[in-house]
C-alpha atoms as a PDB file:
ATOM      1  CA  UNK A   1      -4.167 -19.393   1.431  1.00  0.00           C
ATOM      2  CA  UNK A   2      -3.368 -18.771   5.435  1.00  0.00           C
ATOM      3  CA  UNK A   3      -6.349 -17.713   7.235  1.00  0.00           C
ATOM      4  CA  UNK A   4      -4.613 -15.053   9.389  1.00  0.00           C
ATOM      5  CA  UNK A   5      -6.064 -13.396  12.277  1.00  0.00           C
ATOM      6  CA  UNK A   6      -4.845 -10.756  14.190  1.00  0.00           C
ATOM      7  CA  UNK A   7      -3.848 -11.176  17.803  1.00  0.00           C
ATOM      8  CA  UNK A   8      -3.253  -7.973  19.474  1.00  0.00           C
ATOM      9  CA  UNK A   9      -2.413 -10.249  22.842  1.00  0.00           C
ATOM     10  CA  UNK A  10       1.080 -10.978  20.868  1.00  0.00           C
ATOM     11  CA  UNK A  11       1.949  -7.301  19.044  1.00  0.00           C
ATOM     12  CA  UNK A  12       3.968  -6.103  22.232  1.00  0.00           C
ATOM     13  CA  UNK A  13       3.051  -2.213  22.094  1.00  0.00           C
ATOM     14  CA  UNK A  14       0.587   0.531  21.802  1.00  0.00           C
ATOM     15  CA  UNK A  15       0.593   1.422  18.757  1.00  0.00           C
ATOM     16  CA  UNK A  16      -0.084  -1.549  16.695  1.00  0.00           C
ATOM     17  CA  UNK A  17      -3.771  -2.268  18.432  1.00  0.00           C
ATOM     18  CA  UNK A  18      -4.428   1.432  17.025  1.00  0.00           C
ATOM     19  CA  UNK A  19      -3.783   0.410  13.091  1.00  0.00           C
ATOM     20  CA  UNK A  20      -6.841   0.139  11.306  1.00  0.00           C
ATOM     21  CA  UNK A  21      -8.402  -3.648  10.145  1.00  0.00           C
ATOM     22  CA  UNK A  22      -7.030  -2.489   6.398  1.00  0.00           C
ATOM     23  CA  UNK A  23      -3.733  -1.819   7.467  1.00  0.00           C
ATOM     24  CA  UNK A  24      -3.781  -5.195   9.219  1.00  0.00           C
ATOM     25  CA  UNK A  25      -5.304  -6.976   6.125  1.00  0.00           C
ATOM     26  CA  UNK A  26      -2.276  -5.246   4.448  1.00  0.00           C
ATOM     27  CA  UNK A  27      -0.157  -6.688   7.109  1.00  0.00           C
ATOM     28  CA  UNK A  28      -1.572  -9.941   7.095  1.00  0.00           C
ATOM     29  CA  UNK A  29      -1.256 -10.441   3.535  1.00  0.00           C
ATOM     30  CA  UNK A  30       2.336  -9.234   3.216  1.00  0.00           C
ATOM     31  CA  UNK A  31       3.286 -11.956   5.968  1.00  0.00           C
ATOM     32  CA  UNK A  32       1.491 -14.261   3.892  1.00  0.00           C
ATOM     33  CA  UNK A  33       2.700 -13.932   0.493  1.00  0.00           C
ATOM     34  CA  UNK A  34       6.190 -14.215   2.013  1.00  0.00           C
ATOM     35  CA  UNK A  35       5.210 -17.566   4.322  1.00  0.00           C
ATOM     36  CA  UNK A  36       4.092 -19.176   1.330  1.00  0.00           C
ATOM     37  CA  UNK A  37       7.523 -18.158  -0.857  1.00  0.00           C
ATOM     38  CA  UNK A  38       5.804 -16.034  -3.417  1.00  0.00           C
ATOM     39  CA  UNK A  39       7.049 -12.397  -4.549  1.00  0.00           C
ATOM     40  CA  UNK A  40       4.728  -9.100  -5.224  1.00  0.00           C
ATOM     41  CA  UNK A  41       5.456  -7.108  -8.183  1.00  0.00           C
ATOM     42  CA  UNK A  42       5.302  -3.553  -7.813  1.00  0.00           C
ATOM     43  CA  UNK A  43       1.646  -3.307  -8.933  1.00  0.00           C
ATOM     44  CA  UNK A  44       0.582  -5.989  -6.687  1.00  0.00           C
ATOM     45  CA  UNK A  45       2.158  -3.891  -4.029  1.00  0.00           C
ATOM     46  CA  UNK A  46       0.713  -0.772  -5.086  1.00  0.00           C
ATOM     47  CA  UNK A  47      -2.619  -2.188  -5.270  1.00  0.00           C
ATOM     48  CA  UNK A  48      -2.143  -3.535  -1.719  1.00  0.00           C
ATOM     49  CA  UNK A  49      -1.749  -0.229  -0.451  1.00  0.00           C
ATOM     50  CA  UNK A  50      -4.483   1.731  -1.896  1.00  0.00           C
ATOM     51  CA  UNK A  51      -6.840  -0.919  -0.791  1.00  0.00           C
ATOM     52  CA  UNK A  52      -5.415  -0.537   2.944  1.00  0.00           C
ATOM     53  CA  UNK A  53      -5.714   3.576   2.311  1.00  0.00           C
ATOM     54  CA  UNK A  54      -1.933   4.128   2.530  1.00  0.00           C
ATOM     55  CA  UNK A  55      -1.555   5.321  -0.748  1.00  0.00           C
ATOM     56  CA  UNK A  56      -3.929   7.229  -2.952  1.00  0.00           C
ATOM     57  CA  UNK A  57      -4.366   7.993  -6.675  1.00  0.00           C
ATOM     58  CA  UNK A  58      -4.907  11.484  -7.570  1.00  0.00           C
ATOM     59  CA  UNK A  59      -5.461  12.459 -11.535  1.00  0.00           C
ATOM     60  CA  UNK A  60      -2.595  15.110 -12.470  1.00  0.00           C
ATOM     61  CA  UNK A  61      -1.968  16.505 -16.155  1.00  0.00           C
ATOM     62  CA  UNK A  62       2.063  17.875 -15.734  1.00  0.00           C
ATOM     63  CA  UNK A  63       4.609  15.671 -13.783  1.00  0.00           C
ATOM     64  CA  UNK A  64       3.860  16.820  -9.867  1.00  0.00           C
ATOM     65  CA  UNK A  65       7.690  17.165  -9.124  1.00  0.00           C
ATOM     66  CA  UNK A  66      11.082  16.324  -9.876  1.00  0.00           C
ATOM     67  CA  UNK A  67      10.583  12.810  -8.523  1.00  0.00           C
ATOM     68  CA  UNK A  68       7.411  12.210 -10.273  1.00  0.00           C
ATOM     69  CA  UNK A  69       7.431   9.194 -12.248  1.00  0.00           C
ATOM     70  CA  UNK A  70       3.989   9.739 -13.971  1.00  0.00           C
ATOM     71  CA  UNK A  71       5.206  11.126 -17.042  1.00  0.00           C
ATOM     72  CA  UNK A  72       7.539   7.678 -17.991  1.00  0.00           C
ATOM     73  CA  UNK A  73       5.514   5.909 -18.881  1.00  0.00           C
ATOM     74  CA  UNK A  74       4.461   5.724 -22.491  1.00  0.00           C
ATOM     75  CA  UNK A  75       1.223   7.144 -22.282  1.00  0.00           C
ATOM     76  CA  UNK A  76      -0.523  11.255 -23.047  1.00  0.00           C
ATOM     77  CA  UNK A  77      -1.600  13.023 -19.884  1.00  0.00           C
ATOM     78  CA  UNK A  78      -3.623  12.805 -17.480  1.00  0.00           C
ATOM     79  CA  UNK A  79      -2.167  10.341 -14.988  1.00  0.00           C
ATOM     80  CA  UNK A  80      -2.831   8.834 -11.587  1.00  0.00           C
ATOM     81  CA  UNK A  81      -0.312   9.320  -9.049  1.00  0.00           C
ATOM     82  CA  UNK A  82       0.254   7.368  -6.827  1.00  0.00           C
ATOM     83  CA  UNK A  83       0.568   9.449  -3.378  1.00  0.00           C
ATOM     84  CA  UNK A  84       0.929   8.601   1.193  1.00  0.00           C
ATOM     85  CA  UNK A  85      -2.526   9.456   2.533  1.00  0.00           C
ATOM     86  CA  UNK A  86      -2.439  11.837   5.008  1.00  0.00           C
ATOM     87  CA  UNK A  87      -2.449   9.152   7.635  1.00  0.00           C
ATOM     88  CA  UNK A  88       0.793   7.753   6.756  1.00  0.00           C
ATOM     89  CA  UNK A  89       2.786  11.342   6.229  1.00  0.00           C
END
């Protein structure tokens, strides 16, 4: 595994320096999974991003919209959905 540190001397712009250290984890793991050839399934992903506080799971007992995909799976109420965190809306 890279040891990967962030260098906000080579970012180029404002807004980068202002991401928090988990979104840069997030970051830095992304870049590193894809340096080293591998692939991320869409739970690894999903796992990624709650742990950097982009996306949070809220309990909900009815599909929470026409996009919801909460209720495919194969499982009886409730569910987590997945959702942005206000930060990233």
């Amino acid at each position: 595994m890279l040891g990967l540190v962030w260098n906000p001397a080579l970012d180029g712009g404002e807004t980068v320096p202002a991401m928090s250290a988990k979104v840069k984890n997030l970051v830095a793991k992304l870049a590193e999974v894809c340096w080293d050839g591998g692939s991320l399934d869409g739970g690894e992903l999903q796992e990624l991003l709650v742990e950097a506080d982009v996306l949070t799971g809220v309990v909900v007992n009815e599909p929470c919209g026409e996009r919801c995909r909460c209720a495919e799976y194969d499982v009886a109420p409730p569910w987590v959905c997945y959702r942005l965190t206000e930060a990233f809306k």
